[in-house]
Protein backbone atom coordinates (compact mmCIF):
# COMPACT_ATOMS: atom_id res chain seq x y z
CA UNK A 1 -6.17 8.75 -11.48
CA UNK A 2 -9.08 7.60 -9.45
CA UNK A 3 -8.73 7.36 -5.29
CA UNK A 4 -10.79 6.16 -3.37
CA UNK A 5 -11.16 9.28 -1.16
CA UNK A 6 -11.54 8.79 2.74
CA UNK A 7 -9.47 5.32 2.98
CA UNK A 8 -6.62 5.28 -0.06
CA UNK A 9 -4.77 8.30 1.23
CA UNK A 10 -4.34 7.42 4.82
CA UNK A 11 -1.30 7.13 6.68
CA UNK A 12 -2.83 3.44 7.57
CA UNK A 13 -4.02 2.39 4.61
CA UNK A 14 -2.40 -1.43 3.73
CA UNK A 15 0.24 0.16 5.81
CA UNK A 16 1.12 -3.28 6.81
CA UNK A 17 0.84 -4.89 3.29
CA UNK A 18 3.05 -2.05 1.91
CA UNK A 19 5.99 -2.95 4.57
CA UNK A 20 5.97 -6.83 3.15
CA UNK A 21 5.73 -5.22 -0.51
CA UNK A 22 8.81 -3.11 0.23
CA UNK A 23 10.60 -5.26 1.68
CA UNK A 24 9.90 -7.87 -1.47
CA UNK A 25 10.75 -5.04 -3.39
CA UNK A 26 14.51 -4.46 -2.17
CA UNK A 27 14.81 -8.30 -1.83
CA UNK A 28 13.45 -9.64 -4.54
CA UNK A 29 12.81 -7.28 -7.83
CA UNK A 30 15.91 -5.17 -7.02
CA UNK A 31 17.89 -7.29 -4.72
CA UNK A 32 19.93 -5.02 -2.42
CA UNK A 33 23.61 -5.82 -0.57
CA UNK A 34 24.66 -4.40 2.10
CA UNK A 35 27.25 -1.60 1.18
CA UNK A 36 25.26 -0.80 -1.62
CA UNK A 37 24.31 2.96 -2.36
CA UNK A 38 20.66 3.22 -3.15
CA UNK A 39 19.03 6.71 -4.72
CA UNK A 40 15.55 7.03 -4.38
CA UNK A 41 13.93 9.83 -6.34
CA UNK A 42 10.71 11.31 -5.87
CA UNK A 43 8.89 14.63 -7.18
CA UNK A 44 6.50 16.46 -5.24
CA UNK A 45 3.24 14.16 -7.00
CA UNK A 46 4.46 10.81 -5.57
CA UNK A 47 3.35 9.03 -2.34
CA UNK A 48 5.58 9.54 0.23
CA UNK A 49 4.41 7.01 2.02
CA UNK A 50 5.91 4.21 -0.73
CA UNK A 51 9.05 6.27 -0.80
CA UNK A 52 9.28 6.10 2.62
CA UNK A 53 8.27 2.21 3.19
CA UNK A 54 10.60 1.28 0.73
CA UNK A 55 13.67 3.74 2.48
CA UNK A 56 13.15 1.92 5.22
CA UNK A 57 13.00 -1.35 3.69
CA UNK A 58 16.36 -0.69 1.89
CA UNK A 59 18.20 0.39 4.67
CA UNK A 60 17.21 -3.18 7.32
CA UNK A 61 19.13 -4.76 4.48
CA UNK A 62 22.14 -2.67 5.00
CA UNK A 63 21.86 -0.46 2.04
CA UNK A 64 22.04 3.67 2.41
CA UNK A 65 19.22 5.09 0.45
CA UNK A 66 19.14 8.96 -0.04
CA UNK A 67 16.12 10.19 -0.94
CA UNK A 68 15.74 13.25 -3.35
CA UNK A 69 12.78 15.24 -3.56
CA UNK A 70 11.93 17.77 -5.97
CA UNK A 71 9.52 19.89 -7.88
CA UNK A 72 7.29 17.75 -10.06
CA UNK A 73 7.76 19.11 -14.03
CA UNK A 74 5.56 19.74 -16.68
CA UNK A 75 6.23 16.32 -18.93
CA UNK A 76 8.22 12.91 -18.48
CA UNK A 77 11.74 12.60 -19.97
CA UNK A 78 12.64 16.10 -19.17
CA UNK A 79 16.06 16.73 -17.59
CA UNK A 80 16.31 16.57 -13.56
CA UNK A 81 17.15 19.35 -11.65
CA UNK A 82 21.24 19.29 -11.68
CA UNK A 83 21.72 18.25 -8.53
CA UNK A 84 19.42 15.07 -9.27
CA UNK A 85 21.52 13.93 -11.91
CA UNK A 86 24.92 14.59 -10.00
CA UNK A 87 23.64 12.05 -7.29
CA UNK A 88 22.81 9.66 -9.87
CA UNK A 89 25.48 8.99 -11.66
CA UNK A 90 26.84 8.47 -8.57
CA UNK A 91 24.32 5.57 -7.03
CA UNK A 92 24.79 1.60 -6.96
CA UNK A 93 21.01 1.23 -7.65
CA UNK A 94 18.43 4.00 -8.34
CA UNK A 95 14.65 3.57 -7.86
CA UNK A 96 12.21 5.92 -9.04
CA UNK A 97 8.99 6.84 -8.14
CA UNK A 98 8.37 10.57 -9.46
CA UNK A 99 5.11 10.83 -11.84
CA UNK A 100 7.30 13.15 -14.42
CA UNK A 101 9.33 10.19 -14.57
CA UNK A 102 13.19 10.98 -16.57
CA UNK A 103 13.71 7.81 -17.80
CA UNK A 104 15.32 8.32 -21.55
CA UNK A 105 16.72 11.33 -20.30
CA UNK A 106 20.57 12.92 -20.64
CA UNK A 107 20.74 12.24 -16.43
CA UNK A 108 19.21 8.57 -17.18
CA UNK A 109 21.57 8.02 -19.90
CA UNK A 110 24.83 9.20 -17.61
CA UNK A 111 23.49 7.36 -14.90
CA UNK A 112 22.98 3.82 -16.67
CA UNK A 113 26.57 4.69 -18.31
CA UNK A 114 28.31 4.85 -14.71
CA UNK A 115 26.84 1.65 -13.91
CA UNK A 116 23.95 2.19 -11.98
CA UNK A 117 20.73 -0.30 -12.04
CA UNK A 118 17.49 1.67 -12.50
CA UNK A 119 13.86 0.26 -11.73
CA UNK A 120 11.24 2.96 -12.92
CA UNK A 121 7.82 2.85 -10.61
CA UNK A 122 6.85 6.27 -11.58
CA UNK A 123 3.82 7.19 -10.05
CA UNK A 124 3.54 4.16 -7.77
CA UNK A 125 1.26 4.72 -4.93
CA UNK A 126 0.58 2.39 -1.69
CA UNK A 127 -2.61 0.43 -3.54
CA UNK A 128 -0.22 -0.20 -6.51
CA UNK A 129 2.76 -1.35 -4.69
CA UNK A 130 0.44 -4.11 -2.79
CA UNK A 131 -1.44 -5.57 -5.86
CA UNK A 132 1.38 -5.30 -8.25
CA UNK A 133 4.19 -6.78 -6.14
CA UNK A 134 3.42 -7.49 -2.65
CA UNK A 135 0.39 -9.96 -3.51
CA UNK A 136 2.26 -11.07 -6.96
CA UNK A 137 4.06 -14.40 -7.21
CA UNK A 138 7.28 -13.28 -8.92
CA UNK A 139 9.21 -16.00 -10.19
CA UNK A 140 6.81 -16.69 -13.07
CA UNK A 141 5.64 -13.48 -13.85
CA UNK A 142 9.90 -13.00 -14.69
CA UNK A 143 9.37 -16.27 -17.12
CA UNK A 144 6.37 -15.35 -18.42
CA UNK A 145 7.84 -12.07 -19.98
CA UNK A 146 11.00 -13.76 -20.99
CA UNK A 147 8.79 -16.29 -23.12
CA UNK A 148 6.66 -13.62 -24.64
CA UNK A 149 9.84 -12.09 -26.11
CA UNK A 150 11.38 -14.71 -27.02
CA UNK A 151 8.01 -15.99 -29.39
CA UNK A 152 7.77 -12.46 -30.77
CA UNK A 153 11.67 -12.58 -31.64
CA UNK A 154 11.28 -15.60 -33.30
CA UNK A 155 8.67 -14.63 -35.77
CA UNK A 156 8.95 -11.87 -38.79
CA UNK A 157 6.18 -9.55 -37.87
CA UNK A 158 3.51 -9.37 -35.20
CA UNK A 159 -0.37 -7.92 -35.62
CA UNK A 160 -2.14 -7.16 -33.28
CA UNK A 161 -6.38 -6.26 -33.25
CA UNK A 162 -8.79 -4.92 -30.62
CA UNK A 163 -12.69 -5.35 -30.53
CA UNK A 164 -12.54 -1.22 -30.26
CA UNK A 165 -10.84 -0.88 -33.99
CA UNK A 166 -7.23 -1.77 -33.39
CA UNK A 167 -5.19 -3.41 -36.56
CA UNK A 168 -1.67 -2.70 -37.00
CA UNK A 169 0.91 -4.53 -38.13
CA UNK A 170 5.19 -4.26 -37.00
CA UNK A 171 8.04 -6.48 -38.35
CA UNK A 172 10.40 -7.90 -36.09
CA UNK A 173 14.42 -6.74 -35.49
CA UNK A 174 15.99 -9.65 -35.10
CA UNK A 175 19.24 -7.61 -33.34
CA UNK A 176 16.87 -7.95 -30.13
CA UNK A 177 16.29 -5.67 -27.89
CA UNK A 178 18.52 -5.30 -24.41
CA UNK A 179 15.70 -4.46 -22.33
CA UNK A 180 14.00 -7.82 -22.74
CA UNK A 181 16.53 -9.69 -22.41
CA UNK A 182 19.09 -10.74 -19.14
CA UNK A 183 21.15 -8.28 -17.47
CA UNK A 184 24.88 -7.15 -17.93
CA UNK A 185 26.50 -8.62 -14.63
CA UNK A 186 28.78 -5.60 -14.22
CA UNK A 187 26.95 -2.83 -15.84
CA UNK A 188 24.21 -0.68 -15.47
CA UNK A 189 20.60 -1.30 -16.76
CA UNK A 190 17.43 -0.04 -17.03
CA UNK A 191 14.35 -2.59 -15.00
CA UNK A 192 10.68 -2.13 -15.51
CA UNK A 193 7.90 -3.13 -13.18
CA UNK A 194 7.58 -6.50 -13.37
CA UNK A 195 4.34 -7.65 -15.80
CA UNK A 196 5.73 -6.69 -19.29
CA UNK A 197 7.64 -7.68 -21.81
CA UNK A 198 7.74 -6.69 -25.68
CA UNK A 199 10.11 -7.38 -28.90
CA UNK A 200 12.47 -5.12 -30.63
CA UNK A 201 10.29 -3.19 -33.97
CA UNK A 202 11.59 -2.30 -37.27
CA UNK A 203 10.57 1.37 -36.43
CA UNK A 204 9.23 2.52 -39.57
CA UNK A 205 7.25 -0.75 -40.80
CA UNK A 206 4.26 0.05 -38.06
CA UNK A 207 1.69 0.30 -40.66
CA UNK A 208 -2.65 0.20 -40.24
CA UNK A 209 -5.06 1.33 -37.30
CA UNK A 210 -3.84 1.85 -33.72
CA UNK A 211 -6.73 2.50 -31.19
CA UNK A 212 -6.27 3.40 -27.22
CA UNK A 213 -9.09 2.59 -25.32
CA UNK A 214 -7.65 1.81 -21.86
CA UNK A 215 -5.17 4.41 -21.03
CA UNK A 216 -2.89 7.37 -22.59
CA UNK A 217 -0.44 9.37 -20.49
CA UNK A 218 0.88 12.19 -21.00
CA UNK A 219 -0.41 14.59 -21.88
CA UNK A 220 -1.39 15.08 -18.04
CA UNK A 221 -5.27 15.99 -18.58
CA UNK A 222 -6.33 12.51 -20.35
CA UNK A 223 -4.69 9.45 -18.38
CA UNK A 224 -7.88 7.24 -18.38
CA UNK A 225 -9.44 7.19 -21.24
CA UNK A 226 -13.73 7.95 -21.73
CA UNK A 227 -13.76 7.59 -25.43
CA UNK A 228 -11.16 5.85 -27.53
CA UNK A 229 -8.39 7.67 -29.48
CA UNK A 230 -7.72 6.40 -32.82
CA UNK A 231 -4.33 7.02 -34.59
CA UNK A 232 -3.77 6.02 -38.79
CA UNK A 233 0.15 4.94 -39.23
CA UNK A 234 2.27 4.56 -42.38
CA UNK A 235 5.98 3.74 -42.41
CA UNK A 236 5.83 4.34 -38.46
CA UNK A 237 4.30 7.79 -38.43
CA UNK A 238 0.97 9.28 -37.34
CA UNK A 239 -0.80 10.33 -39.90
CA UNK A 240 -4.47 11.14 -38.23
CA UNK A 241 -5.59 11.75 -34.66
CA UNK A 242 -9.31 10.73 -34.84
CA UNK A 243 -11.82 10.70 -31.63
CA UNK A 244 -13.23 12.73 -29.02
CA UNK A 245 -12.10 15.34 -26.41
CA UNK A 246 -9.51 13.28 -24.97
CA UNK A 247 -7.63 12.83 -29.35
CA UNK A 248 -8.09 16.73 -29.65
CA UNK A 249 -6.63 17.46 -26.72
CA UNK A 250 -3.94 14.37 -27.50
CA UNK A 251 -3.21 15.83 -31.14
CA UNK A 252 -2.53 19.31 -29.05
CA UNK A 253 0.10 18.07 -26.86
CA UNK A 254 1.88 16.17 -29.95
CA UNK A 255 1.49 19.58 -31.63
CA UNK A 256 3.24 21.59 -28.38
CA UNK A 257 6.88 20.19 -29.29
CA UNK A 258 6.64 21.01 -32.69
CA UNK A 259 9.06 17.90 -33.17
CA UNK A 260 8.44 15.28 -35.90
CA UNK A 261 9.77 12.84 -33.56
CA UNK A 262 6.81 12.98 -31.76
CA UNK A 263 4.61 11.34 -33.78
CA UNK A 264 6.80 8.37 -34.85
CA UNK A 265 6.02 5.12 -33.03
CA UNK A 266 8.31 3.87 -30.35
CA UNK A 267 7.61 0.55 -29.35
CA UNK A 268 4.64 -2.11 -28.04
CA UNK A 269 4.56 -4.01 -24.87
CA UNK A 270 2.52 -6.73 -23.77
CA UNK A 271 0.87 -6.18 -20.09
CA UNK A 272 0.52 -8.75 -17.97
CA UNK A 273 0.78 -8.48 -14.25
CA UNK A 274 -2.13 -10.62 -12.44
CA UNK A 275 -2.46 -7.32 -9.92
CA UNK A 276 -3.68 -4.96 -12.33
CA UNK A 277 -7.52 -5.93 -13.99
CA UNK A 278 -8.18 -2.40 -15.56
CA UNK A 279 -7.18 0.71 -15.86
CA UNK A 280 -6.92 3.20 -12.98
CA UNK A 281 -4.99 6.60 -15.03
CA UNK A 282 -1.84 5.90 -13.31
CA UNK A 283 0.33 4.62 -16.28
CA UNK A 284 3.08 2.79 -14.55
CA UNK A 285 0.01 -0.06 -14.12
CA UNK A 286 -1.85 0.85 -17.09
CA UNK A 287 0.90 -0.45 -19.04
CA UNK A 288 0.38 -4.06 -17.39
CA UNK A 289 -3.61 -4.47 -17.37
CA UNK A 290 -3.14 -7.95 -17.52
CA UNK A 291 -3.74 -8.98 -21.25
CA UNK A 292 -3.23 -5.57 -22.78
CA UNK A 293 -0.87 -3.99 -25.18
CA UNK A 294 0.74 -0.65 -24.82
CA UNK A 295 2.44 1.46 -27.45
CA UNK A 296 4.74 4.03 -26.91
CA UNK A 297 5.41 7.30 -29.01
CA UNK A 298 8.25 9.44 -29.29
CA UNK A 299 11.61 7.91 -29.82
CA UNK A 300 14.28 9.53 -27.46
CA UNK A 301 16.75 8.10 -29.60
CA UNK A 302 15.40 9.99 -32.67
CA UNK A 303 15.52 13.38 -30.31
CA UNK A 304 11.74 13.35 -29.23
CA UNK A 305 11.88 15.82 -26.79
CA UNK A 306 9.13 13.67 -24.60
CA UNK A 307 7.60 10.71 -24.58
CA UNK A 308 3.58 8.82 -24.24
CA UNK A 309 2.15 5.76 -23.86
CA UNK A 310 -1.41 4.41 -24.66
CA UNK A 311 -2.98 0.88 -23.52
CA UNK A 312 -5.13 -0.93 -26.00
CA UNK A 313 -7.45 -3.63 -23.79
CA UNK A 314 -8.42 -6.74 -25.30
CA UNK A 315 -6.08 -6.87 -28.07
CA UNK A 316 -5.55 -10.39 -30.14
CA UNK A 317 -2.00 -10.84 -31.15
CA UNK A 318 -0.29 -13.18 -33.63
CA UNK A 319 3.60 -13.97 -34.16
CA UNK A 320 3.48 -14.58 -37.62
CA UNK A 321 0.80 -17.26 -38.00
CA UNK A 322 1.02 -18.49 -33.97
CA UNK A 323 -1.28 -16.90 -31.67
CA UNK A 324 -0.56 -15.72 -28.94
CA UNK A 325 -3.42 -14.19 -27.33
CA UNK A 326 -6.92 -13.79 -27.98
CA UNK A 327 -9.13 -10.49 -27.09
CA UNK A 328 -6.64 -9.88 -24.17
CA UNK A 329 -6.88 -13.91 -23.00
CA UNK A 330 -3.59 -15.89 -23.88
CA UNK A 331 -3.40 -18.93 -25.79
CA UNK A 332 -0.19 -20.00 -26.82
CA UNK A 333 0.27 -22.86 -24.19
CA UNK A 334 3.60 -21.79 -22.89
CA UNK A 335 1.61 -18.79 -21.37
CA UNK A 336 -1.34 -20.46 -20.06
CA UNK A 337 1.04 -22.47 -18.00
CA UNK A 338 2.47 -19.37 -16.79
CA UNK A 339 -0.84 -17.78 -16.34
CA UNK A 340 -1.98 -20.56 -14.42
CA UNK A 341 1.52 -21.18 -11.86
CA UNK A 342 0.69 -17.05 -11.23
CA UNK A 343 -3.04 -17.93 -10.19
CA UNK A 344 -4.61 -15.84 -12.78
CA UNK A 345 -8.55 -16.16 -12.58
CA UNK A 346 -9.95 -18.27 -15.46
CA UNK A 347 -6.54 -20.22 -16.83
């Protein structure tokens, strides 16, 4: 990630914009009630000073957070340390913010089966928390990704093409896909940053030429990307890492789990949150460079032992024959009305 060394990691830094984004946080992403038992996890790579903002935050609305704490581990998914998982399965609401972030993991899993509500902000710094809810109208950023899903649903297949190479092609499951789509009342779910949305993907019709040129996280040395990594996929599968350094040293890390789930495509996102206008290495707002896509790789529920993500900028996307944006500007006029009640720049 880049930091602006000198200012960004100061104790005052937007210190008093990140007390109004915390608060927003607990009150309106992840509304809190008093009573409630809030788990905030953290590994030793995350700001304390968000973790602590948003402690604080939780706890003026009556709330009891705990915060946990622990070593940061080699790659995302991974299993917490025991303890971590006990205390999970055990909380009302759970918000994390460790970069080895363990969503799709066994401790996820048994927490989200208790009941718990889960909002993943891995990595999520001070500078993040401010542009990317503190300074974002919420309301129709919410609408804006339930109308992207609901136009990809309603089609048969989606492509998608970049000016870097990008042209791939996915059909649609029309079973839907829970995470995209309104809450269980009384059960336990998993909640995203706001600024995305996607569709649910037959997983093995991905088929054509996938090219990340914003962003691609893990494996922990690439992050922001210098030179684009280009992927060939048949029936869902990588079939050729092509590129530079950064898809050597990408192809390695797939290599390092010696898992054929790891090269099987996972799903695609669209990234839209008005606070984020490139990419910065830290993937939690990577993934919503507003007008992107991102991709993921490495099915947990197909046993990949870990799981990546790359950003595509730019991208032009059609639902069938509607389009819906055009080289990472959208077009479909339910979104421009969106774009434009969110104060988006040029709509």
């Amino acid at each position: 990630m880049e930091l602006d060394y000198g200012t960004e990691p100061r104790t005052e830094y937007y210190a008093f914009e990140l007390a109004q984004a915390a608060r927003k946080l607990v009150e309106e992403v992840v509304p809190l009630k008093a009573g409630q038992n809030l788990v905030i996890t953290a590994d030793t790579a995350s700001d304390w000073r968000v973790v602590q903002a948003t402690a604080q935050a939780a706890y003026a609305t009556g709330a009891t957070p705990t915060v946990i704490w622990y070593p940061t581990q080699d790659n995302p998914c991974q299993e917490p340390p025991s303890p971590v998982a006990r205390a999970l399965a055990a909380a009302d609401v759970w918000i994390e913010f460790a970069v080895a972030y363990i969503l799709y993991s066994p401790a996820h899993e048994a927490a989200i089966a208790a009941g718990c509500r889960y909002l993943c902000l891995t990595g999520m710094d001070v500078d993040m928390m401010v542009r990317t809810i503190g300074k974002v109208n919420y309301a129709p950023l919410v609408k804006m990704a339930t109308v992207l899903y609901e136009l990809s649903q309603q089609a048969t297949a989606i492509r998608m093409t970049s000016p870097a190479g990008t042209d791939l092609t996915v059909r649609i499951d029309k079973a839907g896909d829970p995470y995209w789509e309104p809450p269980p009342p009384d059960k336990g779910f998993s909640q995203m940053l706001g600024g995305q949305s996607g569709f649910a993907s037959v997983q093995d019709s991905f088929e054509g030429t996938l090219v990340f040129d914003g962003a691609l996280w893990p494996p922990a040395e690439v992050g922001l990307l210098r030179s684009p990594v280009k992927l060939s996929i048949e029936k869902g599968i990588i079939k050729q890492i092509e590129g530079g350094v950064e898809a050597r040293t990408f192809e390695r890390w797939l290599a390092s789990f010696n898992h054929p789930a790891m090269y099987r495509m996972d799903h695609v996102c669209y990234g839209f949150n008005p606070g984020v206008t490139r990419p910065t290495g830290r993937i939690l707002e990577d993934e919503r460079v507003f007008g992107c896509l991102q991709l993921g790789i490495g099915p947990s529920r197909l046993g990949a032992p870990s799981h990546t993500d790359g950003v595509i900028l730019n991208p032009s996307v059609w639902a069938d024959d509607v389009q819906l944006e055009r080289e990472g500007r959208y077009v479909h006029p339910e979104l421009v009305h969106l774009c434009r009640e969110m104060g988006v720049p040029g709509y």
